[in-house]
PDB file of N, CA and C in Angstrom:
ATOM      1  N   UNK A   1     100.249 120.879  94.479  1.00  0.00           N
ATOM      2  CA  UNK A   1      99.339 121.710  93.745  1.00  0.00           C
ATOM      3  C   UNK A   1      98.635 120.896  92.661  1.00  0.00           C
ATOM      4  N   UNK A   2      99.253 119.764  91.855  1.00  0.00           N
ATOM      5  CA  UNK A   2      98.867 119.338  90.945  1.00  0.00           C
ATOM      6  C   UNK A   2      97.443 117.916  91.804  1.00  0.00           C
ATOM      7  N   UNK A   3      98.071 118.019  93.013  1.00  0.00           N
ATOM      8  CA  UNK A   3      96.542 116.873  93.148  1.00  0.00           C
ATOM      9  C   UNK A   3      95.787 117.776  93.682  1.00  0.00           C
ATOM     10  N   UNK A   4      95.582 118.391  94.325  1.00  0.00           N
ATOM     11  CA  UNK A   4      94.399 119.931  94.427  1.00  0.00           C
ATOM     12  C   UNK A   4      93.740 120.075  93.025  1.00  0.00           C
ATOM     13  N   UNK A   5      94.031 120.385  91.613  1.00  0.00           N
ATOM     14  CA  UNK A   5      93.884 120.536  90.731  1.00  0.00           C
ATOM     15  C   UNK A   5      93.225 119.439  90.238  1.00  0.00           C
ATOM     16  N   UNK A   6      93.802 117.942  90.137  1.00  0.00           N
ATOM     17  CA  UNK A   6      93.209 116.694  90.416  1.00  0.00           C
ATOM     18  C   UNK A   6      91.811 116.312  91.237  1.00  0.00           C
ATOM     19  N   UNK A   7      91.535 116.662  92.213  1.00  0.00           N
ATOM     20  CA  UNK A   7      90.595 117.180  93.010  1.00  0.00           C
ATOM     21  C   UNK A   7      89.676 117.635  92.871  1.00  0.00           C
ATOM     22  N   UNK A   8      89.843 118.859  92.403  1.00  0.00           N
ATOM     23  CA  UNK A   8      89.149 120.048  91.599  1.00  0.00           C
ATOM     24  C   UNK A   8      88.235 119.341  90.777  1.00  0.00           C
ATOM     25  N   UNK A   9      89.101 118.718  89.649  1.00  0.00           N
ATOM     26  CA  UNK A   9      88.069 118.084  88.696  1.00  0.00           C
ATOM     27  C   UNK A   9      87.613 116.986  89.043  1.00  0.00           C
ATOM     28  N   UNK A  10      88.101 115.986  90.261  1.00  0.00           N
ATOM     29  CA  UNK A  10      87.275 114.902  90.535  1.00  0.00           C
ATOM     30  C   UNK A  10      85.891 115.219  90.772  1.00  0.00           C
ATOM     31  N   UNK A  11      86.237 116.304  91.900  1.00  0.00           N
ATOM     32  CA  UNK A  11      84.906 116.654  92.581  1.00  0.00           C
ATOM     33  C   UNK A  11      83.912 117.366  91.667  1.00  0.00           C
ATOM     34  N   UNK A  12      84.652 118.116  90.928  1.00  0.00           N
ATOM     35  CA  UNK A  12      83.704 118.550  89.779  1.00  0.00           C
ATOM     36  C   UNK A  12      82.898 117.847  88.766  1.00  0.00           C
ATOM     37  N   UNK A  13      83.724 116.706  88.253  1.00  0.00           N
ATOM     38  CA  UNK A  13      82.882 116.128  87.760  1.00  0.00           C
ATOM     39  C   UNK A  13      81.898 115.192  88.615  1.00  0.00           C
ATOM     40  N   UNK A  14      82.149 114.819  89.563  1.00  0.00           N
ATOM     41  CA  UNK A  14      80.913 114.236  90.902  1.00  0.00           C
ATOM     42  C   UNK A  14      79.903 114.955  90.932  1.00  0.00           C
ATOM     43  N   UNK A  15      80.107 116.706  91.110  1.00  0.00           N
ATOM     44  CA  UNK A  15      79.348 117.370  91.366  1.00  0.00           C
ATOM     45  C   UNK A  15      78.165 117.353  90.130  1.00  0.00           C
ATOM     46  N   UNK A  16      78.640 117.612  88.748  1.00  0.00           N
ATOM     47  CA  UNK A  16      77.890 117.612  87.681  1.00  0.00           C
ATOM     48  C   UNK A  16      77.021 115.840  87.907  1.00  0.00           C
ATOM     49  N   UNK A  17      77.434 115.258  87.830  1.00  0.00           N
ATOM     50  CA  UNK A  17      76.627 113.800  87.915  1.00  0.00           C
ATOM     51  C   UNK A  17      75.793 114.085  88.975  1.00  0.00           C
ATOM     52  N   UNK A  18      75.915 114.339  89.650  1.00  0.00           N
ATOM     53  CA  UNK A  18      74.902 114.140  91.271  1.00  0.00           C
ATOM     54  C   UNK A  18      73.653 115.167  90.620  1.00  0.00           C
ATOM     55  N   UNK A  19      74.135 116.252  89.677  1.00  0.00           N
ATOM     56  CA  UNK A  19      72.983 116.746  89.516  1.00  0.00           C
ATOM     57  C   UNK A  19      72.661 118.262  90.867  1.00  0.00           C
ATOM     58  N   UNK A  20      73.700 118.606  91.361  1.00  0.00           N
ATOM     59  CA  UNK A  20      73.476 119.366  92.056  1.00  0.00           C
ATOM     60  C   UNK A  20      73.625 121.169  91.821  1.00  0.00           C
ATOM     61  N   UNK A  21      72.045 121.188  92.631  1.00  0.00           N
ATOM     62  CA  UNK A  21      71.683 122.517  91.957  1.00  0.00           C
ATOM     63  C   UNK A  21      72.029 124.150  92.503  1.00  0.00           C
ATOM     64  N   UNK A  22      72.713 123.741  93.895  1.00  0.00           N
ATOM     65  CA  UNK A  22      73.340 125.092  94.329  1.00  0.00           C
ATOM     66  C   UNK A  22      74.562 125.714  94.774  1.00  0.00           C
ATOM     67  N   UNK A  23      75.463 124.307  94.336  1.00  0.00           N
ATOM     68  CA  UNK A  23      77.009 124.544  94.285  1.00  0.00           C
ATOM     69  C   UNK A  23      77.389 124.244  92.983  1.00  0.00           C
ATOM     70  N   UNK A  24      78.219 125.055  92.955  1.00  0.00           N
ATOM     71  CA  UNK A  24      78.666 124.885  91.408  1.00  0.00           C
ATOM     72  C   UNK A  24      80.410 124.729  91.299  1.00  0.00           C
ATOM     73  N   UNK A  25      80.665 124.141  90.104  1.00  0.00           N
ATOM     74  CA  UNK A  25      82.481 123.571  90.308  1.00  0.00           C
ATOM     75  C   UNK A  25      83.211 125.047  90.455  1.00  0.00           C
ATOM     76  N   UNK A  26      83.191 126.074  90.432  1.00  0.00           N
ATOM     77  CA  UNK A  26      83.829 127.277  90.784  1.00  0.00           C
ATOM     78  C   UNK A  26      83.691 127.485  92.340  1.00  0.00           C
ATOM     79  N   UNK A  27      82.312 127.361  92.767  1.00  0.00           N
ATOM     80  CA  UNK A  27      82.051 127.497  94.210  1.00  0.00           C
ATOM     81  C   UNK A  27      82.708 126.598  94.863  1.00  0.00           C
ATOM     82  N   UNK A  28      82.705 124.910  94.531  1.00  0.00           N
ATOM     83  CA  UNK A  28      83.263 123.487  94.807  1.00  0.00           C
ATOM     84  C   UNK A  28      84.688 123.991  95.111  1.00  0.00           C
ATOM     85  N   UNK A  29      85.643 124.129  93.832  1.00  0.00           N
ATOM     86  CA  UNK A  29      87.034 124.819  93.852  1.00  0.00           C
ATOM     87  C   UNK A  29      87.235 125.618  94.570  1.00  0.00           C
ATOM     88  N   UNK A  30      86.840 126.692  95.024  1.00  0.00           N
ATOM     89  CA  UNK A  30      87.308 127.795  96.403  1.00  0.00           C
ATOM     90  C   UNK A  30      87.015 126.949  97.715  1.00  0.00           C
ATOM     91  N   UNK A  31      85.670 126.363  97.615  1.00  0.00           N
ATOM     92  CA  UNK A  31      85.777 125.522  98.945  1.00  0.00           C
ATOM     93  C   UNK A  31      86.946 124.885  99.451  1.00  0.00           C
ATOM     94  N   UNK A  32      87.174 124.126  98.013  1.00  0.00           N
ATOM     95  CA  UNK A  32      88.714 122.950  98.351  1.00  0.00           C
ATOM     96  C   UNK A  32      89.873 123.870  98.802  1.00  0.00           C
ATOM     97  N   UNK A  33      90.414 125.203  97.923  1.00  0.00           N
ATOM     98  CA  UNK A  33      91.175 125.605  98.209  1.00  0.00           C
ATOM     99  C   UNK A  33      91.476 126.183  99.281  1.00  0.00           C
ATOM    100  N   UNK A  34      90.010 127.026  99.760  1.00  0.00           N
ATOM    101  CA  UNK A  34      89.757 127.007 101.098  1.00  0.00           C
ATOM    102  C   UNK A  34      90.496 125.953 102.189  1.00  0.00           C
ATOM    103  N   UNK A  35      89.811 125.078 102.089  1.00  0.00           N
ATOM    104  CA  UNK A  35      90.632 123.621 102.626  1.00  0.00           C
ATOM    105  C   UNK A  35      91.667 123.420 102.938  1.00  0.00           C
ATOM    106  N   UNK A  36      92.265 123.395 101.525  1.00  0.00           N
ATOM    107  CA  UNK A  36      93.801 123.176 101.323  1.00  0.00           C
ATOM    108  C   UNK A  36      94.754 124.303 102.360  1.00  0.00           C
ATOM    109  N   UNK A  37      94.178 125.538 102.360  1.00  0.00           N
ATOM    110  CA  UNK A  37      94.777 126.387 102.995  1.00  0.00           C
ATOM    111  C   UNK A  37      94.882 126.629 104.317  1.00  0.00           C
ATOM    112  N   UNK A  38      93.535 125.763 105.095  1.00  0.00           N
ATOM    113  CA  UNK A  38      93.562 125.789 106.848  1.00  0.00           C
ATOM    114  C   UNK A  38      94.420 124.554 106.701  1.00  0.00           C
ATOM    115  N   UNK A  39      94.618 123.541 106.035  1.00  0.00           N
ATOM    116  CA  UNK A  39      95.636 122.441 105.906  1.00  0.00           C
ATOM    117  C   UNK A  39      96.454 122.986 106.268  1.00  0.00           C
ATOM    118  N   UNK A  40      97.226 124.077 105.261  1.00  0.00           N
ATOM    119  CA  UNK A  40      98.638 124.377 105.076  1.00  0.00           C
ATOM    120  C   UNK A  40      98.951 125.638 106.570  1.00  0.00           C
ATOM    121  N   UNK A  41      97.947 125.852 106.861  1.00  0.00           N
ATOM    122  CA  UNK A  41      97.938 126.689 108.002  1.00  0.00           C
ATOM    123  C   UNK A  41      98.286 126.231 109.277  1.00  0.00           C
ATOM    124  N   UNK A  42      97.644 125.130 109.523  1.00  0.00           N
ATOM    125  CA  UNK A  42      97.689 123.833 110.781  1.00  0.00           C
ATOM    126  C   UNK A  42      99.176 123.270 110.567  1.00  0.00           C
ATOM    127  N   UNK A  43      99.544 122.816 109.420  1.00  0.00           N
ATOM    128  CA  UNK A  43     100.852 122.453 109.552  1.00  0.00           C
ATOM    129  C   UNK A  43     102.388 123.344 109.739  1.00  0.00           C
ATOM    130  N   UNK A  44     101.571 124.890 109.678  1.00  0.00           N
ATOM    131  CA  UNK A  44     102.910 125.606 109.921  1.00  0.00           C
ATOM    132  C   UNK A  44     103.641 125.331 108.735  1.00  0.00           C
ATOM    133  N   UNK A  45     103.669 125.950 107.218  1.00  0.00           N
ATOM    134  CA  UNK A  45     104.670 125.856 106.583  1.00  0.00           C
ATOM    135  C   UNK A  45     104.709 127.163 105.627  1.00  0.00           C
ATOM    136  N   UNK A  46     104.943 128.077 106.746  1.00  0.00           N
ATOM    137  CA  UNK A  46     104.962 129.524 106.154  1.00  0.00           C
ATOM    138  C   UNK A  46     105.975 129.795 105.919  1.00  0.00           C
ATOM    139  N   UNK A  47     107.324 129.450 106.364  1.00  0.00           N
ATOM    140  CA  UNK A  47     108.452 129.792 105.783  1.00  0.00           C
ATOM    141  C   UNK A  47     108.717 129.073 104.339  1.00  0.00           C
ATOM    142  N   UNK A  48     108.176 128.163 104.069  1.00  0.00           N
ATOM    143  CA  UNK A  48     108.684 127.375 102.819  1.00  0.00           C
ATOM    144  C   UNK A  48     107.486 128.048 101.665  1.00  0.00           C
ATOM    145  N   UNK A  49     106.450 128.252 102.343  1.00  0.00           N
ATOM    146  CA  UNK A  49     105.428 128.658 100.981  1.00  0.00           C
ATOM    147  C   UNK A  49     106.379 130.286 101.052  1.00  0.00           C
ATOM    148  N   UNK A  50     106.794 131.062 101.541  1.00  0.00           N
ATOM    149  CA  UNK A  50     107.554 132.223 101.466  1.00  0.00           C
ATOM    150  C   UNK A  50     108.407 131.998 100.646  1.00  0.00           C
ATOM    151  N   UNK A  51     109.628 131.228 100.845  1.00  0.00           N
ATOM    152  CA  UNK A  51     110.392 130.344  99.738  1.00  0.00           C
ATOM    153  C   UNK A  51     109.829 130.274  98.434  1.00  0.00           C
ATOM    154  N   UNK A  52     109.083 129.688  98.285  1.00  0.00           N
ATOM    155  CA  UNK A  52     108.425 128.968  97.033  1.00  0.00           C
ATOM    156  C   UNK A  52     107.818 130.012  96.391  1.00  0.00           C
ATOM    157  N   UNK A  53     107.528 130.951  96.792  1.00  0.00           N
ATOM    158  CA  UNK A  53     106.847 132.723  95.965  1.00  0.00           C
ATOM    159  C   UNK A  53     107.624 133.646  95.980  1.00  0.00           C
ATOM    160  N   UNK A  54     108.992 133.425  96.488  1.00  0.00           N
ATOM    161  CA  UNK A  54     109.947 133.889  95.634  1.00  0.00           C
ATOM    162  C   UNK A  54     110.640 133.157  94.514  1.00  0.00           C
ATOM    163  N   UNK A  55     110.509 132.040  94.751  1.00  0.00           N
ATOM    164  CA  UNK A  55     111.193 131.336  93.888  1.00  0.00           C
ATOM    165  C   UNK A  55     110.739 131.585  92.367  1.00  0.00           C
ATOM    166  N   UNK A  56     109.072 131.452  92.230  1.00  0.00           N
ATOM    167  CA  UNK A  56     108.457 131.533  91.426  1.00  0.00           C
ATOM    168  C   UNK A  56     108.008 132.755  90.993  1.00  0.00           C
ATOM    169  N   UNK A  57     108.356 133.826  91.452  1.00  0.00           N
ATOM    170  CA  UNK A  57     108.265 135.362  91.057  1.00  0.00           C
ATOM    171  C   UNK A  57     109.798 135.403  89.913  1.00  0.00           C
ATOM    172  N   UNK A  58     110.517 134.830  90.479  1.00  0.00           N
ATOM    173  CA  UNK A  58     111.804 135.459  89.728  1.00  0.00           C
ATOM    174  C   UNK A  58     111.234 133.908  88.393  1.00  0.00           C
ATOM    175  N   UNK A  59     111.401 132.806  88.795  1.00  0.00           N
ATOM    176  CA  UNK A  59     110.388 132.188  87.421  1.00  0.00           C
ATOM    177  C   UNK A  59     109.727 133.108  86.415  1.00  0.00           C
ATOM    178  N   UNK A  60     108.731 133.696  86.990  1.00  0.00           N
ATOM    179  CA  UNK A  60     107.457 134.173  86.108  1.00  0.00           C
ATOM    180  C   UNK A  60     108.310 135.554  85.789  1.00  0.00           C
ATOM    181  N   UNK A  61     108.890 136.531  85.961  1.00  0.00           N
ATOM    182  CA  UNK A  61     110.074 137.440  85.457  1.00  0.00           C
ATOM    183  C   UNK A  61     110.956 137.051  84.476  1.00  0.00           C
ATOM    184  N   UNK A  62     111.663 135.700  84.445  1.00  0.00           N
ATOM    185  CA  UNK A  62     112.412 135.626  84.138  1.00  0.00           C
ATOM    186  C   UNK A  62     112.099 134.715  82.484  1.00  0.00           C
ATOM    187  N   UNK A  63     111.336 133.549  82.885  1.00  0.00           N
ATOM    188  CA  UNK A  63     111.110 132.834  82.087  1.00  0.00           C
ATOM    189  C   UNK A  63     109.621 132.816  81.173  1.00  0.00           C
ATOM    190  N   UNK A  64     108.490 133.130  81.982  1.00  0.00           N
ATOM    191  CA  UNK A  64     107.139 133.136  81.813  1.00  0.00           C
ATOM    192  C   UNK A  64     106.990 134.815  80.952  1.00  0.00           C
ATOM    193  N   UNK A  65     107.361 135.635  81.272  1.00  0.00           N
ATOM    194  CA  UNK A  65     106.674 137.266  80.941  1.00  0.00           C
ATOM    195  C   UNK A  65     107.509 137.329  79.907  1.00  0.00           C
ATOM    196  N   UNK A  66     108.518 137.224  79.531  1.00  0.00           N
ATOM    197  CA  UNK A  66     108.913 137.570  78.080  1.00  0.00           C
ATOM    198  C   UNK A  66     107.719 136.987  76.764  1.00  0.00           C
ATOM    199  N   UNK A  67     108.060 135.396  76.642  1.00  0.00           N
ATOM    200  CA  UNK A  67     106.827 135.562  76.023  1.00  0.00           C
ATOM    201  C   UNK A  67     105.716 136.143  75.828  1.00  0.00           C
ATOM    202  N   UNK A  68     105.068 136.073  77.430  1.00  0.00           N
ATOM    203  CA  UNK A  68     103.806 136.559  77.033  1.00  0.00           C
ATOM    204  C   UNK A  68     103.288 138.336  76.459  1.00  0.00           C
ATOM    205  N   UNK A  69     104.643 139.087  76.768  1.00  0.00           N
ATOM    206  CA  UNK A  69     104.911 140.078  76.096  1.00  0.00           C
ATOM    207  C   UNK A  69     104.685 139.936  74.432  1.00  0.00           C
ATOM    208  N   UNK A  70     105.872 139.701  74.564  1.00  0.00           N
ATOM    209  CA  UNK A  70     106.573 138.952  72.613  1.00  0.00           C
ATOM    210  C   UNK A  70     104.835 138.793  71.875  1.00  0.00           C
ATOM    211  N   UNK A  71     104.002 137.937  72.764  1.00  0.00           N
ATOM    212  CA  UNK A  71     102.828 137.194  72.138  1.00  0.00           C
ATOM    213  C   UNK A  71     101.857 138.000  72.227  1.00  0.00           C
ATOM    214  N   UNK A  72     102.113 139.459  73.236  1.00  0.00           N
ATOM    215  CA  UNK A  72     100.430 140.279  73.035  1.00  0.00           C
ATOM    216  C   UNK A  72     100.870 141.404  71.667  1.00  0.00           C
ATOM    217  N   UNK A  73     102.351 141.476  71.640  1.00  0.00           N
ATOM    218  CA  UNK A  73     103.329 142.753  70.962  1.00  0.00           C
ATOM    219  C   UNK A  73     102.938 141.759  69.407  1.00  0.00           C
ATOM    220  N   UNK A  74     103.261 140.857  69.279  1.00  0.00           N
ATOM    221  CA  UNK A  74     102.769 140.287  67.586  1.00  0.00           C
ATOM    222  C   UNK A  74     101.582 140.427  67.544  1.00  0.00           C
ATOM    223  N   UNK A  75     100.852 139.958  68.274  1.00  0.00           N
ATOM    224  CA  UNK A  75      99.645 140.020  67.765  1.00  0.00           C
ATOM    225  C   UNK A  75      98.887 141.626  67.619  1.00  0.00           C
ATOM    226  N   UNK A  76      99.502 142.516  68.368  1.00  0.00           N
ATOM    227  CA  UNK A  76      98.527 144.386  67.883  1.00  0.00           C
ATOM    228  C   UNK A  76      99.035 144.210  66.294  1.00  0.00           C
TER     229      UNK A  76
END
């Protein structure tokens, strides 16, 4: 995920230099991810990305949402 992201901004900043006037780095980024995803499709790795979004649900429950609770509840 982190070189996708890497990516993202390579190409983004390419894109801004080249000067180009009808794709834009948001449009650029879905393309890639686009990409990334007939990748991950062709290789068959649906049981492990299944894995990995549970894994990271009980993450974002467990570790991630308290804070961000705590941080909208101080600040009203």
């Amino acid at each position: 995920m982190l070189f996708l992201v890497m990516l993202a901004i390579t190409f983004g900043h390419i894109l801004k230099k080249s000067g180009h006037k009808y794709l834009q780095e948001a449009g650029l980024t879905v393309l890639i991810g686009m990409a990334a995803g007939a990748v991950l499709k062709l290789m068959d790795v649906e049981k492990y990305m299944t894995d990995l979004s549970v894994h990271f649900e009980m993450l974002f429950m467990i570790l991630l949402l308290p804070p961000i609770i705590f941080e909208s509840g101080y600040n009203l």
